[in-house]
C-alpha atoms as a PDB file:
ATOM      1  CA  UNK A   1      67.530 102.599  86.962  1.00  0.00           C
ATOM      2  CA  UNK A   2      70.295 102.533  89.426  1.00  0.00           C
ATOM      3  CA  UNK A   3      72.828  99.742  90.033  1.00  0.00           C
ATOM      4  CA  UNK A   4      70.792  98.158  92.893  1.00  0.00           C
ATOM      5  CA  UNK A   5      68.043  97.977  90.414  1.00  0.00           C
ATOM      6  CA  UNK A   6      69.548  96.476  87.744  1.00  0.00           C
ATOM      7  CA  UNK A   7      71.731  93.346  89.946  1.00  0.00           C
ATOM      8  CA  UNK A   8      68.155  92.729  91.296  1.00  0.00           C
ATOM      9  CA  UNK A   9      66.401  92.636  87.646  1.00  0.00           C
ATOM     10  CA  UNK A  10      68.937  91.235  85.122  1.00  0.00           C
ATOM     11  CA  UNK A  11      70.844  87.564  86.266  1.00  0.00           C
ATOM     12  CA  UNK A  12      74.041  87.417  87.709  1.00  0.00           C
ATOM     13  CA  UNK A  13      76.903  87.202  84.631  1.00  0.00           C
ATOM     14  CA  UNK A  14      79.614  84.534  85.736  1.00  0.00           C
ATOM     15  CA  UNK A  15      83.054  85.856  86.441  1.00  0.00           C
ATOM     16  CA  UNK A  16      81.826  89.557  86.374  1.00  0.00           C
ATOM     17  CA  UNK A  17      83.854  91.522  89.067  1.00  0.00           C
ATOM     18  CA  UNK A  18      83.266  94.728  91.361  1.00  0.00           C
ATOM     19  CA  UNK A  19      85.193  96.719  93.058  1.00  0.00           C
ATOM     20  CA  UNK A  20      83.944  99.611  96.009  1.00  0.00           C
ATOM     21  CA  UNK A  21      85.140 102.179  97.786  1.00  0.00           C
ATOM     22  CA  UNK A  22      83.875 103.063 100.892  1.00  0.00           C
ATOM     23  CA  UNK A  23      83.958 106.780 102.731  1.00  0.00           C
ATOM     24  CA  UNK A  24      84.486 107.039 106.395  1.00  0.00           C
ATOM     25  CA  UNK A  25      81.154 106.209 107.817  1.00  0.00           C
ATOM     26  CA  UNK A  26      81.333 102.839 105.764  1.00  0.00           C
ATOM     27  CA  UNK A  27      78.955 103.796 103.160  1.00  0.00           C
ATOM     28  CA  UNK A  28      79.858 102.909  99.591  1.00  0.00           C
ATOM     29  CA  UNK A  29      80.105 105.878  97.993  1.00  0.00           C
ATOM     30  CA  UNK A  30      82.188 104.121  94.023  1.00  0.00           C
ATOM     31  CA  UNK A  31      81.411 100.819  92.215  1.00  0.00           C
ATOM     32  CA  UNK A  32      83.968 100.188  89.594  1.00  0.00           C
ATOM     33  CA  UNK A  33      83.670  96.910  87.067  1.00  0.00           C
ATOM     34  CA  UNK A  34      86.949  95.084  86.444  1.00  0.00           C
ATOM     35  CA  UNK A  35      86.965  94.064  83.027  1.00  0.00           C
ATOM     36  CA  UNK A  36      90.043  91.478  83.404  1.00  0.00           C
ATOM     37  CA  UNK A  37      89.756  90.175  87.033  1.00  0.00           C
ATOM     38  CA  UNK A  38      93.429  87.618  86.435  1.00  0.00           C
ATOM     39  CA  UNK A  39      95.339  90.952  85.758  1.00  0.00           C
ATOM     40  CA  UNK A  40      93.891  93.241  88.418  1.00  0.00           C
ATOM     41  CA  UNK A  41      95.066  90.824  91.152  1.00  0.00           C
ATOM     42  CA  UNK A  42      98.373  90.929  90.047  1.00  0.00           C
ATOM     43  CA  UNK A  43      98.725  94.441  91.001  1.00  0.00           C
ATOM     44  CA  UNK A  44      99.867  94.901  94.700  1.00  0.00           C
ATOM     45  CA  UNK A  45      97.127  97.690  95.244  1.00  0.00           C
ATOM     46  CA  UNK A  46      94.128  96.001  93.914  1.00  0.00           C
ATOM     47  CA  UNK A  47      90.880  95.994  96.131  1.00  0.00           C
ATOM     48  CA  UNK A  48      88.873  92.914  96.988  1.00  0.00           C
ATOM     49  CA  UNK A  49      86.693  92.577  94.229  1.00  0.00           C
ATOM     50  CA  UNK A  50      82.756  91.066  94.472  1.00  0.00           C
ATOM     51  CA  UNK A  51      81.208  89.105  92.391  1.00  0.00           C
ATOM     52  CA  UNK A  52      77.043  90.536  91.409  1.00  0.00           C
ATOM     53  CA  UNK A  53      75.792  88.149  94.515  1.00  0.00           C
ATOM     54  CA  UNK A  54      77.823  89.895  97.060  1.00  0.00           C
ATOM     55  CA  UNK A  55      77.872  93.190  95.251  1.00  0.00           C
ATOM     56  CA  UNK A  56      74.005  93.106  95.757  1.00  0.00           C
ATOM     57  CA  UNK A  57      73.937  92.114  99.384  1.00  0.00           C
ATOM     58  CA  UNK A  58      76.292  95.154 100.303  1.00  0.00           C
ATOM     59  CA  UNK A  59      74.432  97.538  97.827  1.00  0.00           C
ATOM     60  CA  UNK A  60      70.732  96.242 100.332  1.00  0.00           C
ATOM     61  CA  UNK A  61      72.527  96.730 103.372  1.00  0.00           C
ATOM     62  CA  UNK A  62      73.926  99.944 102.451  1.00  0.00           C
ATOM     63  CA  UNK A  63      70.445 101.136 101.220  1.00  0.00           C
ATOM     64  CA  UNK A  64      68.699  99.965 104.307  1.00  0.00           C
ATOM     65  CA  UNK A  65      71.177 101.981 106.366  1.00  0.00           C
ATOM     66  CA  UNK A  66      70.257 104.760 104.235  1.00  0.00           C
ATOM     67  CA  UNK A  67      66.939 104.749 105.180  1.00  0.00           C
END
Protein backbone atom coordinates (compact mmCIF):
# COMPACT_ATOMS: atom_id res chain seq x y z
CA UNK A 1 0.00 0.00 0.00
CA UNK A 2 1.52 3.20 -1.09
CA UNK A 3 1.50 6.55 0.75
CA UNK A 4 -1.60 7.85 -1.14
CA UNK A 5 -3.26 4.79 0.11
CA UNK A 6 -2.57 4.87 3.45
CA UNK A 7 -3.39 9.14 4.14
CA UNK A 8 -6.71 8.10 2.44
CA UNK A 9 -7.34 4.89 4.82
CA UNK A 10 -5.85 5.63 8.28
CA UNK A 11 -7.01 9.38 10.02
CA UNK A 12 -5.02 12.27 9.89
CA UNK A 13 -2.42 12.26 13.20
CA UNK A 14 -2.33 15.95 14.63
CA UNK A 15 0.93 17.78 14.30
CA UNK A 16 2.40 15.08 11.90
CA UNK A 17 4.63 16.91 9.28
CA UNK A 18 5.78 16.28 5.52
CA UNK A 19 8.15 17.44 3.62
CA UNK A 20 8.48 16.96 -0.66
CA UNK A 21 10.66 17.43 -3.16
CA UNK A 22 9.67 18.08 -6.42
CA UNK A 23 11.74 17.31 -9.93
CA UNK A 24 11.57 19.71 -12.76
CA UNK A 25 8.28 18.97 -14.32
CA UNK A 26 6.67 19.59 -10.77
CA UNK A 27 6.03 16.08 -9.97
CA UNK A 28 6.84 14.94 -6.46
CA UNK A 29 9.24 12.58 -6.84
CA UNK A 30 10.46 12.37 -2.19
CA UNK A 31 8.13 12.51 0.87
CA UNK A 32 10.15 12.81 3.98
CA UNK A 33 8.33 12.81 7.71
CA UNK A 34 9.72 15.37 10.15
CA UNK A 35 9.76 13.85 13.38
CA UNK A 36 10.32 17.28 15.42
CA UNK A 37 8.55 19.97 13.28
CA UNK A 38 9.77 23.16 16.23
CA UNK A 39 13.45 22.19 15.40
CA UNK A 40 13.31 21.73 11.63
CA UNK A 41 12.09 25.34 11.23
CA UNK A 42 14.84 26.63 12.95
CA UNK A 43 17.15 25.60 10.32
CA UNK A 44 17.56 28.28 7.52
CA UNK A 45 17.20 25.50 4.74
CA UNK A 46 14.16 23.75 5.88
CA UNK A 47 11.30 23.12 3.26
CA UNK A 48 7.67 24.02 3.78
CA UNK A 49 6.38 21.20 5.49
CA UNK A 50 2.44 19.74 5.05
CA UNK A 51 0.45 18.56 7.34
CA UNK A 52 -1.53 14.70 6.11
CA UNK A 53 -4.60 17.05 4.71
CA UNK A 54 -2.48 18.91 2.32
CA UNK A 55 0.02 16.15 1.86
CA UNK A 56 -3.01 14.15 0.43
CA UNK A 57 -4.41 16.81 -1.83
CA UNK A 58 -0.91 17.22 -3.60
CA UNK A 59 -0.27 13.36 -3.57
CA UNK A 60 -4.34 13.29 -5.81
CA UNK A 61 -3.30 15.96 -7.93
CA UNK A 62 -0.03 14.59 -8.66
CA UNK A 63 -1.61 11.12 -9.36
CA UNK A 64 -4.27 12.53 -11.58
CA UNK A 65 -1.55 14.23 -13.61
CA UNK A 66 -0.03 10.95 -13.81
CA UNK A 67 -2.69 9.51 -15.47
Amino acid sequence: MGLRATLKKNKTVRGRRWTIRKDSDGRVTEVKMIFKPEEYKQYSNAREMYGDKSLLEILEKDYEASR
